[in-house]
C-alpha atoms as a PDB file:
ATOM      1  CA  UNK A   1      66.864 -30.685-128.657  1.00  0.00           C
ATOM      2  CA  UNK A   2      63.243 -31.646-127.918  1.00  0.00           C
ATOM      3  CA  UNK A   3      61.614 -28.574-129.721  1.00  0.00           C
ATOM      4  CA  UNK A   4      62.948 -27.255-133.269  1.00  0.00           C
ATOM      5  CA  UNK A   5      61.969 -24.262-135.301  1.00  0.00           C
ATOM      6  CA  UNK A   6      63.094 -23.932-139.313  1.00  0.00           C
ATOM      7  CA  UNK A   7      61.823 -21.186-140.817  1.00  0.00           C
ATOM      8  CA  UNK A   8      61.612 -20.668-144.575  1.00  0.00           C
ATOM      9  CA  UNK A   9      60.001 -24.104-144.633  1.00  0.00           C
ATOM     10  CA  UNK A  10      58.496 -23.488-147.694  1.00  0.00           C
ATOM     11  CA  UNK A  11      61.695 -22.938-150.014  1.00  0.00           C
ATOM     12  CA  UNK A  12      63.586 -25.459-151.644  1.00  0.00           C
ATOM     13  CA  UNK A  13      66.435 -26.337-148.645  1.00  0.00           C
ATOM     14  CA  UNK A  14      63.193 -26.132-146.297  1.00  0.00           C
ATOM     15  CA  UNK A  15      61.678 -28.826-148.394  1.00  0.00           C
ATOM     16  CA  UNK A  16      64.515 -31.177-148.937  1.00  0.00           C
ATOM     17  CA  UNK A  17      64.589 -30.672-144.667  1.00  0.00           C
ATOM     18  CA  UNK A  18      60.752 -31.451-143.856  1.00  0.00           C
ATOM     19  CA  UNK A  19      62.378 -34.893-145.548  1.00  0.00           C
ATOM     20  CA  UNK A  20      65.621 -35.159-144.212  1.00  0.00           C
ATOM     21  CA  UNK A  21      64.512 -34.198-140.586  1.00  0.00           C
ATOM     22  CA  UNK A  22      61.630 -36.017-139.951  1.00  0.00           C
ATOM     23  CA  UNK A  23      61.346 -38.330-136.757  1.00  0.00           C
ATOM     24  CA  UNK A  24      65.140 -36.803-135.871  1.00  0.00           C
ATOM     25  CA  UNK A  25      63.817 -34.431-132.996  1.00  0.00           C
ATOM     26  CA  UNK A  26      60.620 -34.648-130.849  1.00  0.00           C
ATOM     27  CA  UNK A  27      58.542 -31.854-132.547  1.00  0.00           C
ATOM     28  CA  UNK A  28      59.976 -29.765-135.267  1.00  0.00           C
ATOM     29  CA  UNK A  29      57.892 -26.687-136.158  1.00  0.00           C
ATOM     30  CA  UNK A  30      57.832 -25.225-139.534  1.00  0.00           C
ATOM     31  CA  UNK A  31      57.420 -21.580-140.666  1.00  0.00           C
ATOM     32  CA  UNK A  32      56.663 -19.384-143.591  1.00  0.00           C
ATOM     33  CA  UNK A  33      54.916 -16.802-144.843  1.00  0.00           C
ATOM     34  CA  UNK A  34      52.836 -19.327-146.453  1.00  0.00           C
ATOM     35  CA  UNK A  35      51.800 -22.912-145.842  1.00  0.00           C
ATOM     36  CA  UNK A  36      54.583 -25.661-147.788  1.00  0.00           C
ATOM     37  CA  UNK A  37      53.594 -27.432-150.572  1.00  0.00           C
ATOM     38  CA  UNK A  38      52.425 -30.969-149.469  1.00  0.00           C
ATOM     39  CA  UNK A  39      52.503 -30.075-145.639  1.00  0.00           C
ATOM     40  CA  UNK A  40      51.414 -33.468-143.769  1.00  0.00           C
ATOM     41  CA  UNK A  41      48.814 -33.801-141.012  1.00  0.00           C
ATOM     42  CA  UNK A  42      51.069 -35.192-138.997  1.00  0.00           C
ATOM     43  CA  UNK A  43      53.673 -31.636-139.558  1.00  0.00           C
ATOM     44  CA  UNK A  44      53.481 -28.895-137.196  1.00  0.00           C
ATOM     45  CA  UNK A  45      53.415 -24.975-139.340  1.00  0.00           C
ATOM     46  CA  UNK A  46      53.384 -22.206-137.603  1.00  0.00           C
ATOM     47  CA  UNK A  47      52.658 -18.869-140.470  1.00  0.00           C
ATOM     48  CA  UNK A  48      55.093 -16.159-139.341  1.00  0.00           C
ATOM     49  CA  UNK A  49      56.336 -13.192-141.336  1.00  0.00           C
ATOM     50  CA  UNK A  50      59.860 -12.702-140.209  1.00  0.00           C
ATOM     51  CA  UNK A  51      59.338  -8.882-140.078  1.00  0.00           C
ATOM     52  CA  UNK A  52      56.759  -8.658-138.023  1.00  0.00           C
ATOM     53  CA  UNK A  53      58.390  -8.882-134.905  1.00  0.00           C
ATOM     54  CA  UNK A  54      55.275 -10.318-133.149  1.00  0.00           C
ATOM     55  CA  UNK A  55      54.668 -12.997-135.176  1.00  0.00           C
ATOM     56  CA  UNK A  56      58.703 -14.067-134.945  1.00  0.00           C
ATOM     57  CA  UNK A  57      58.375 -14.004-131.124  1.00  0.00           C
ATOM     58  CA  UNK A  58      55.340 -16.034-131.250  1.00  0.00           C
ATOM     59  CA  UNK A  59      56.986 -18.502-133.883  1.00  0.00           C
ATOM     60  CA  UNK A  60      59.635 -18.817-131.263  1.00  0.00           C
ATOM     61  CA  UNK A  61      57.989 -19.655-128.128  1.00  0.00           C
ATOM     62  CA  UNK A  62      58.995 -22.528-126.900  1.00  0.00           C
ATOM     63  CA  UNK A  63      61.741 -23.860-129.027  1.00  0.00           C
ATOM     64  CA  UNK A  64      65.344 -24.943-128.173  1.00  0.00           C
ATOM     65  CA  UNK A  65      66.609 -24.731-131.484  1.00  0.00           C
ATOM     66  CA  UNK A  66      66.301 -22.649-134.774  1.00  0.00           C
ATOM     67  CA  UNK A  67      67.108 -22.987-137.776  1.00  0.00           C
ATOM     68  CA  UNK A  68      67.003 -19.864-139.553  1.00  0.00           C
ATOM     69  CA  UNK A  69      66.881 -20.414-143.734  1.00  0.00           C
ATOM     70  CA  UNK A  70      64.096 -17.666-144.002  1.00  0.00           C
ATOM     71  CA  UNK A  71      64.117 -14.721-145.864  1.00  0.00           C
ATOM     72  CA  UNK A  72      64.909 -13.348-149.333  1.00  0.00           C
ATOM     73  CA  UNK A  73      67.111 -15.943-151.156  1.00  0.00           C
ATOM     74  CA  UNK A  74      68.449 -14.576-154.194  1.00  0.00           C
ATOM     75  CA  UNK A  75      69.787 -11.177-155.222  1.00  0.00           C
ATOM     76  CA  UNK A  76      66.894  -8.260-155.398  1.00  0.00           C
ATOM     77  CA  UNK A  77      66.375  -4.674-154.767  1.00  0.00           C
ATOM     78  CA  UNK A  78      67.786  -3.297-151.426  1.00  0.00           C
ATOM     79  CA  UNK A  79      64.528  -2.642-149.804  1.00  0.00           C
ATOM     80  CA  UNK A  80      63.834  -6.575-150.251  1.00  0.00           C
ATOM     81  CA  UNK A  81      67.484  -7.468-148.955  1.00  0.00           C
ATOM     82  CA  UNK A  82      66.721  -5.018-145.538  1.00  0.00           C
ATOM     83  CA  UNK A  83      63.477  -6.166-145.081  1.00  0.00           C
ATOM     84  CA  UNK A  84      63.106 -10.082-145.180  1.00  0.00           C
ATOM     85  CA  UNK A  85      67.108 -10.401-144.700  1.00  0.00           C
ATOM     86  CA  UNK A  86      68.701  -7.653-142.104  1.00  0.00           C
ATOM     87  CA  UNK A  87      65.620  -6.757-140.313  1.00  0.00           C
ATOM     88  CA  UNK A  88      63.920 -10.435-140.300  1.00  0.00           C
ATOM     89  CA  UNK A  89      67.293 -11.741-139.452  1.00  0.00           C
ATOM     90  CA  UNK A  90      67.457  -9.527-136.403  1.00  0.00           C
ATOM     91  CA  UNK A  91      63.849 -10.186-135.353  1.00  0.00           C
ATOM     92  CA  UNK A  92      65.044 -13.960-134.961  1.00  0.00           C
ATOM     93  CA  UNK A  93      67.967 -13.452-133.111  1.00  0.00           C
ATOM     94  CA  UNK A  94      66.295 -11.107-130.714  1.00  0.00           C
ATOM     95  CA  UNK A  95      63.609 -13.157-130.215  1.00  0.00           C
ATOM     96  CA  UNK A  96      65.228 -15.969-129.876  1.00  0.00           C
ATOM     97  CA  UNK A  97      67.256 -14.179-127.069  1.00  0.00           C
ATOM     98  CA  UNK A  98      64.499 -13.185-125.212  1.00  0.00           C
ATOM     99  CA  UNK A  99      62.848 -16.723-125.649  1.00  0.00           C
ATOM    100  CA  UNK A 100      65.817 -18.461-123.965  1.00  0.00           C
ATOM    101  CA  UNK A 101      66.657 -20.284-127.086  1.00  0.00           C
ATOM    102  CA  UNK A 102      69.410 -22.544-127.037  1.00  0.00           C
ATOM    103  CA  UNK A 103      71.260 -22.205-130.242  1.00  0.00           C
ATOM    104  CA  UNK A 104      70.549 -21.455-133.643  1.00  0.00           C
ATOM    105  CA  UNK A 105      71.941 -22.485-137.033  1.00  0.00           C
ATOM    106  CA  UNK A 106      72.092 -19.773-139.641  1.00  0.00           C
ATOM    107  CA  UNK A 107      72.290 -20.265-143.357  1.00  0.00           C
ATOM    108  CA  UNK A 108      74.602 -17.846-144.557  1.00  0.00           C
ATOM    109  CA  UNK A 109      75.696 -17.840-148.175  1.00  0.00           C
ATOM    110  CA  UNK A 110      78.984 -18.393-150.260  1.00  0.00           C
ATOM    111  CA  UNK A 111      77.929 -14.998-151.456  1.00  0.00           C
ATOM    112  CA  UNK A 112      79.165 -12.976-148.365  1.00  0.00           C
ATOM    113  CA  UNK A 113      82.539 -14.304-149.609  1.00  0.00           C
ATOM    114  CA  UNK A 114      82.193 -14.162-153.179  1.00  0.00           C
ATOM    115  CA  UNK A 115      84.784 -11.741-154.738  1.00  0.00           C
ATOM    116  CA  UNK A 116      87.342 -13.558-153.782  1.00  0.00           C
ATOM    117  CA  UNK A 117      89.211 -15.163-157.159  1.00  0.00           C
ATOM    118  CA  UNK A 118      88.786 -18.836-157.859  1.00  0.00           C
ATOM    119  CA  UNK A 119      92.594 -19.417-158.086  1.00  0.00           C
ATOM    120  CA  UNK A 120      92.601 -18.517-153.904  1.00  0.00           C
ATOM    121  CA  UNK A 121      91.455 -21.496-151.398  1.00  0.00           C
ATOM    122  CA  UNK A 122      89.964 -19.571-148.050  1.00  0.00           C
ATOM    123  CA  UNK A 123      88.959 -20.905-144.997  1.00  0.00           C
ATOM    124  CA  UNK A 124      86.554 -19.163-142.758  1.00  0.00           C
ATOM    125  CA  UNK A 125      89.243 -16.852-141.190  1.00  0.00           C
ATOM    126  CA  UNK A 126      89.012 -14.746-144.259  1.00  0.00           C
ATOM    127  CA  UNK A 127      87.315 -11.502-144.371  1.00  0.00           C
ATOM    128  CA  UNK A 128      84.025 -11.498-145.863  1.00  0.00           C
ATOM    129  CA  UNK A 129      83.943  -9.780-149.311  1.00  0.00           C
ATOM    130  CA  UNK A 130      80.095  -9.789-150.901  1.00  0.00           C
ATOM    131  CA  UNK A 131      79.330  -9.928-154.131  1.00  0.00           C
ATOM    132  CA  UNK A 132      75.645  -8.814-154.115  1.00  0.00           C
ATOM    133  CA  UNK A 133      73.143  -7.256-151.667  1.00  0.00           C
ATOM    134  CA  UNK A 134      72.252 -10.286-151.022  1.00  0.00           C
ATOM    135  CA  UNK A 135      75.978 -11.334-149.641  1.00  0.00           C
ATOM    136  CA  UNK A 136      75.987  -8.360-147.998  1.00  0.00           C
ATOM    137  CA  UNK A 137      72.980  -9.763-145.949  1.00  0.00           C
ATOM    138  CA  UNK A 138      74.546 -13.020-145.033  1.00  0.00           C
ATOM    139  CA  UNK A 139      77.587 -11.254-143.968  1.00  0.00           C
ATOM    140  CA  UNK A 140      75.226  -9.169-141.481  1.00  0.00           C
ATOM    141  CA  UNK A 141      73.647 -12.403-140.586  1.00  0.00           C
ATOM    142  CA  UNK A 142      77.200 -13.794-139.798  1.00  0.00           C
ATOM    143  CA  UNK A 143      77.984 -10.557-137.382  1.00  0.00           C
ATOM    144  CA  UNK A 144      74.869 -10.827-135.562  1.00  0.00           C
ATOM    145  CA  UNK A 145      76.097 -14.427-134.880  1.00  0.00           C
ATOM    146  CA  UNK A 146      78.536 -13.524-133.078  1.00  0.00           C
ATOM    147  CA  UNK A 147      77.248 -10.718-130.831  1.00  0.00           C
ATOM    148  CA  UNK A 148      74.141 -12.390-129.844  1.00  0.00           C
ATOM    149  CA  UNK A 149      76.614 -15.525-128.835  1.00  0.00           C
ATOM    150  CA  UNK A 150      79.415 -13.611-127.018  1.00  0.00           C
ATOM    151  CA  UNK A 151      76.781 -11.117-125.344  1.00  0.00           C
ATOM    152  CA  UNK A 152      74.147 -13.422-124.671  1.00  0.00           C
ATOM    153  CA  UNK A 153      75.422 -16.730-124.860  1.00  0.00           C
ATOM    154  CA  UNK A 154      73.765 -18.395-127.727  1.00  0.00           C
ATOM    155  CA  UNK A 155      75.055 -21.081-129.387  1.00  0.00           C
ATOM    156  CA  UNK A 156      75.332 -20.150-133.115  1.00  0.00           C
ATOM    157  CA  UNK A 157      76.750 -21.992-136.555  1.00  0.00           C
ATOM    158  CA  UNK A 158      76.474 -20.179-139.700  1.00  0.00           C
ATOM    159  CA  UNK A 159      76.686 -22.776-142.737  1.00  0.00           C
ATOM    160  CA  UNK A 160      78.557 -20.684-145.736  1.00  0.00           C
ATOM    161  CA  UNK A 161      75.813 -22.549-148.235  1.00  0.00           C
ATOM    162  CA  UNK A 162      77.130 -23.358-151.808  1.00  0.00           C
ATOM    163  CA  UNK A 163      74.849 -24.700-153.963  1.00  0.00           C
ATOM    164  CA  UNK A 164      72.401 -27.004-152.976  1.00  0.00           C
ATOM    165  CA  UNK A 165      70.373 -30.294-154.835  1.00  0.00           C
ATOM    166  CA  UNK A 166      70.873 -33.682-155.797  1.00  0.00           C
ATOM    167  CA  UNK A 167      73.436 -33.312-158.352  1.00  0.00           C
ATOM    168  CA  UNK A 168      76.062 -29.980-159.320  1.00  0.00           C
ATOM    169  CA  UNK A 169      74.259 -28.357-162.452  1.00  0.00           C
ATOM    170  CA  UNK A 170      77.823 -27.132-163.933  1.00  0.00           C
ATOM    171  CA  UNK A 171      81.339 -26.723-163.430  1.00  0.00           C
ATOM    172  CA  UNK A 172      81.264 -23.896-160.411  1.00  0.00           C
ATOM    173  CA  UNK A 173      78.425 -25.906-158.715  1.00  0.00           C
ATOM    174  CA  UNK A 174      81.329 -28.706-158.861  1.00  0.00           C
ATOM    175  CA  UNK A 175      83.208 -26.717-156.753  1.00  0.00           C
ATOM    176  CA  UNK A 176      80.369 -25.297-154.402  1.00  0.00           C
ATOM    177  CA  UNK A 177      77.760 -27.954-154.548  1.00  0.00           C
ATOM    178  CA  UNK A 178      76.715 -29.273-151.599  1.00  0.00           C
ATOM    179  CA  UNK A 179      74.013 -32.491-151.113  1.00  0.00           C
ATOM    180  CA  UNK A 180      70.687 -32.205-148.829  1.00  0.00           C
ATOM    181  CA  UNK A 181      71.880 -35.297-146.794  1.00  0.00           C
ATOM    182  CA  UNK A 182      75.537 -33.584-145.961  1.00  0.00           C
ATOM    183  CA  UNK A 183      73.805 -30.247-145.061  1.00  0.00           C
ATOM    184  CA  UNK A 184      71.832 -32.063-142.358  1.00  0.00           C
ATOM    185  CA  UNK A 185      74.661 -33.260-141.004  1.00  0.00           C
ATOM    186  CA  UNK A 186      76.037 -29.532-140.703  1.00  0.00           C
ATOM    187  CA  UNK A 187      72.772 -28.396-139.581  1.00  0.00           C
ATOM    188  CA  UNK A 188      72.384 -31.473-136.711  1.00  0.00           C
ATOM    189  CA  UNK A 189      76.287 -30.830-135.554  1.00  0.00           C
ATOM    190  CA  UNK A 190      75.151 -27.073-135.257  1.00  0.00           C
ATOM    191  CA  UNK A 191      72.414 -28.275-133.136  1.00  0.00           C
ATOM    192  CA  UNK A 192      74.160 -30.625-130.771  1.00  0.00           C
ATOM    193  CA  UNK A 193      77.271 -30.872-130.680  1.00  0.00           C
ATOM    194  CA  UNK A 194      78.667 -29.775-126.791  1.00  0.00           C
ATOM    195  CA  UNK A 195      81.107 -27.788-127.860  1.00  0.00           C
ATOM    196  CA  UNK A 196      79.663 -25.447-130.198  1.00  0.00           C
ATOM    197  CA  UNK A 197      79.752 -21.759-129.091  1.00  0.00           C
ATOM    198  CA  UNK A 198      80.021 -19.645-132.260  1.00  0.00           C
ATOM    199  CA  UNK A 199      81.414 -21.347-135.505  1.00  0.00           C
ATOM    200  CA  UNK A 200      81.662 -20.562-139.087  1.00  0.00           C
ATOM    201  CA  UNK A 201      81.613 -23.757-141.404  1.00  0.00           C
ATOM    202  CA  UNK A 202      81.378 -24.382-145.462  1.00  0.00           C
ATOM    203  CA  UNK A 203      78.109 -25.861-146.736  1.00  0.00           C
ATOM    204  CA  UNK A 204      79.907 -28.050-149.105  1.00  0.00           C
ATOM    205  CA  UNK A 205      80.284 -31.792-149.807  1.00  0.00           C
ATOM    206  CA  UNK A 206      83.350 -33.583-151.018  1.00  0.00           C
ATOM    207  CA  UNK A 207      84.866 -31.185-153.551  1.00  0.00           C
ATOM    208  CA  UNK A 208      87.911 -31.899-154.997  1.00  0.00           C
ATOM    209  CA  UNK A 209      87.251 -28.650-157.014  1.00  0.00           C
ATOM    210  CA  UNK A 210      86.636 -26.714-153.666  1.00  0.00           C
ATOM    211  CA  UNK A 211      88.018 -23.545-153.376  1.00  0.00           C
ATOM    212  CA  UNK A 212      87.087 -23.587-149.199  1.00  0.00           C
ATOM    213  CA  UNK A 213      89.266 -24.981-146.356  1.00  0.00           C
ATOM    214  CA  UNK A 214      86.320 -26.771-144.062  1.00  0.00           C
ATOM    215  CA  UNK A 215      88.746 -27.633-141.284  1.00  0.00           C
ATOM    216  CA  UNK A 216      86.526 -25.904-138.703  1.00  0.00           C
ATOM    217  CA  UNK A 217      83.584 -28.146-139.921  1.00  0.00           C
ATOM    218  CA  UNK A 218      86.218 -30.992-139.901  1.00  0.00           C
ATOM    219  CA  UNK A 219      87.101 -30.361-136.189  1.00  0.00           C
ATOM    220  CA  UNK A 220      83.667 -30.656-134.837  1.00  0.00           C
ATOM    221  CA  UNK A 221      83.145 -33.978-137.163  1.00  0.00           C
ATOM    222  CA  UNK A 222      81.933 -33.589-140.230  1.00  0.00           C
ATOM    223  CA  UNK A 223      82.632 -35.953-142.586  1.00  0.00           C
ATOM    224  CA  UNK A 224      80.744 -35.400-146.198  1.00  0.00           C
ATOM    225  CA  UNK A 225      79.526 -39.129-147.923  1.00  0.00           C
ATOM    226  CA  UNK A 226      78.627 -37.288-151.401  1.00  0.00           C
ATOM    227  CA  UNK A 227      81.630 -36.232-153.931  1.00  0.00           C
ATOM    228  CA  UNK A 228      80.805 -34.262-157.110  1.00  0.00           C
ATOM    229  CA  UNK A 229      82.988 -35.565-159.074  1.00  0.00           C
ATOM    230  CA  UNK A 230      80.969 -38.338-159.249  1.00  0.00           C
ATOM    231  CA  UNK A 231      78.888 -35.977-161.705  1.00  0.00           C
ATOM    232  CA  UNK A 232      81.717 -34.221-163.277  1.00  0.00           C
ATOM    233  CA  UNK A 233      80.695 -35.310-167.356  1.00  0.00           C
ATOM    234  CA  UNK A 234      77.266 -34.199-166.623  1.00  0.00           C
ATOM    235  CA  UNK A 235      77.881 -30.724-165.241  1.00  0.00           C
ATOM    236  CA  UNK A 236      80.668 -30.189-167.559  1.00  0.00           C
ATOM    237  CA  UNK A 237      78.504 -31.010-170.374  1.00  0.00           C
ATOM    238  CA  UNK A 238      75.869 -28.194-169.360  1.00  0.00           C
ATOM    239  CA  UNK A 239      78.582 -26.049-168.581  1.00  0.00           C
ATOM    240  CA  UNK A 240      79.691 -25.479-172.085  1.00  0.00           C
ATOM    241  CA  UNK A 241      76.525 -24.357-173.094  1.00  0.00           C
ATOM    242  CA  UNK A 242      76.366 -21.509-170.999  1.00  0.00           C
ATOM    243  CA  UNK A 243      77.297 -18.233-171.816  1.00  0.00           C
ATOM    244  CA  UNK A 244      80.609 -16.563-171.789  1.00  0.00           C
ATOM    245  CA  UNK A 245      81.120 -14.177-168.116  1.00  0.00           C
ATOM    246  CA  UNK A 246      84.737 -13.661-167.934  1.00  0.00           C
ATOM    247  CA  UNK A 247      83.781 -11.915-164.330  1.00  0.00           C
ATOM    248  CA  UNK A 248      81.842 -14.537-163.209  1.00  0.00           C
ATOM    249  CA  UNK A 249      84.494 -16.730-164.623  1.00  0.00           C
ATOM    250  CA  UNK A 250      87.054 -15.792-162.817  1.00  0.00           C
ATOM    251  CA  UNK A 251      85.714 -15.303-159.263  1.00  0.00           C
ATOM    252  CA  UNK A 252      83.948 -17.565-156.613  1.00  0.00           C
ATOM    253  CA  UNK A 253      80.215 -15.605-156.594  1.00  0.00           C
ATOM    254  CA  UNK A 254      80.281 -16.527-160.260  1.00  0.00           C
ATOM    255  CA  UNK A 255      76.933 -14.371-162.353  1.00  0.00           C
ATOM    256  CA  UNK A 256      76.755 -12.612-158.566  1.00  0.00           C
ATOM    257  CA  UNK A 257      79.622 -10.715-159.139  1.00  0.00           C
ATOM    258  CA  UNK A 258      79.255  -9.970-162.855  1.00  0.00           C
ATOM    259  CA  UNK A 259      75.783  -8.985-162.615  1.00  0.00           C
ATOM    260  CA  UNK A 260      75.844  -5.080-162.274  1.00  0.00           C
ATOM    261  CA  UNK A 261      79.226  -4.942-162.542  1.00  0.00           C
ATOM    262  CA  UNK A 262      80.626  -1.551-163.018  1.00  0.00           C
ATOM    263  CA  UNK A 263      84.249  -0.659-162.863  1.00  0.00           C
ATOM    264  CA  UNK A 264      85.004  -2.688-160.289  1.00  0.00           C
ATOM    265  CA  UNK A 265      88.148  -5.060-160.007  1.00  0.00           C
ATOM    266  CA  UNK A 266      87.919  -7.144-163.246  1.00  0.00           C
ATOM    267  CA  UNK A 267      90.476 -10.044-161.989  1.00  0.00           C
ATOM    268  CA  UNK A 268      92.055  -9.472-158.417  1.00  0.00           C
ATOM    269  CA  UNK A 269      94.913 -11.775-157.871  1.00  0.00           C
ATOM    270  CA  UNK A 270      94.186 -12.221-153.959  1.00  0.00           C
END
């Protein structure tokens, strides 16, 4: 990799990244919509709105490697979920076809697989099940993966993201939470490693709460230095004082899958 592109610079994971990634590759070139806070002189941006198709292709030019954390990162109204996730997402992945990229790592979410119960551990074989619009984006993401890699030949990881920061804020972030330092080991296997073609693998850390079988990351040699239990009394602590969501409670998306909740499956078993 002599040339790499991250878009959604300007967003918390793009932050911890402009950190974590500096001095790794030759030039690394960083896009938003907007200019990051504290962007250095020495730090290449390159302003791109992902669904302008134009100003993707342009973003692109050049670059061996992407990777893609842009777009809309929460839960919001449909026409925000199609805009800066489905048809931003596809912008990338076209352009970076038609740019002769190399491979790209996508950040997909642990919300394409979130109504799936707590009780069940699932490894990446299993079905995606969304929780939110939002999910149902990173699930698209996740297909596109794999037909711009088996029908054009890029190389593509998606990272199944938990929950991302120094420390797990609460008991289900115990189970999801994943440090900046192990994600850019993720993110540098998805870039380099030979034998990558198209791969599914669980942004986590060392969870002994973990409700995810990583082998797949495992295989290509990850090996997470960060545990969470390490900070179990602190997010247990804050974890009582939240309040009571017996749906969120019981399945992996946690407030993602009680939030509009209407009818739906109040505790599968599977």
């Amino acid at each position: 990799m002599q040339t790499v592109l991250v878009t959604g610079a300007a967003g918390g994971i793009g932050t911890h990244l402009r950190r974590l990634l500096k001095g790794v590759y030759p030039s690394i070139r960083w896009s938003d919509r907007v200019m990051p806070a504290g962007l250095a002189a020495d730090e290449t941006f390159v302003k791109a709105d992902l669904t302008v198709a134009s100003e993707v292709e342009r973003a692109v030019d050049g670059v061996q490697g992407i990777v893609h954390l842009g777009g809309h990162s929460v839960e919001g109204p449909w026409d925000t979920i199609l805009q800066a996730n489905i048809v931003g997402c596809y912008n990338v992945f076209e352009a970076a076809h038609r740019s002769g990229v190399e491979r790209i790592v996508f950040a997909s979410s642990n919300h394409a697989v979130g109504f799936y119960p707590r009780r069940r551990r699932i490894g990446t074989e299993a079905p995606v099940r969304p929780d939110s619009r939002y999910g149902v984006s990173k699930a698209f993401g996740e297909a596109l993966a794999a037909l711009y890699a088996y029908k054009y030949g890029l190389r593509v990881t998606s990272l199944r993201i938990g929950n991302v920061g120094d420390t797990p804020a609460d008991k289900r972030r115990l189970s999801i939470w994943i440090r900046p330092e192990d994600l850019v080991q993720l993110i540098r296997i998805g870039l380099e490693h030979p034998d990558i073609r198209c791969e599914i693998f669980y942004g986590a850390s060392d969870n002994v709460r973990g409700w995810w079988d990583n082998a797949a990351a495992f295989k290509f040699g990850y090996r997470p230095q960060f545990r969470s239990e390490d900070y179990r009394d602190e997010a247990l602590t804050a974890d009582a004082k939240l309040p009571a969501d017996p749906i969120g409670e019981w399945y992996q998306g946690g407030p993602y899958c009680s939030d509009e909740f209407d009818r739906g499956v109040k505790q599968a078993d599977t």
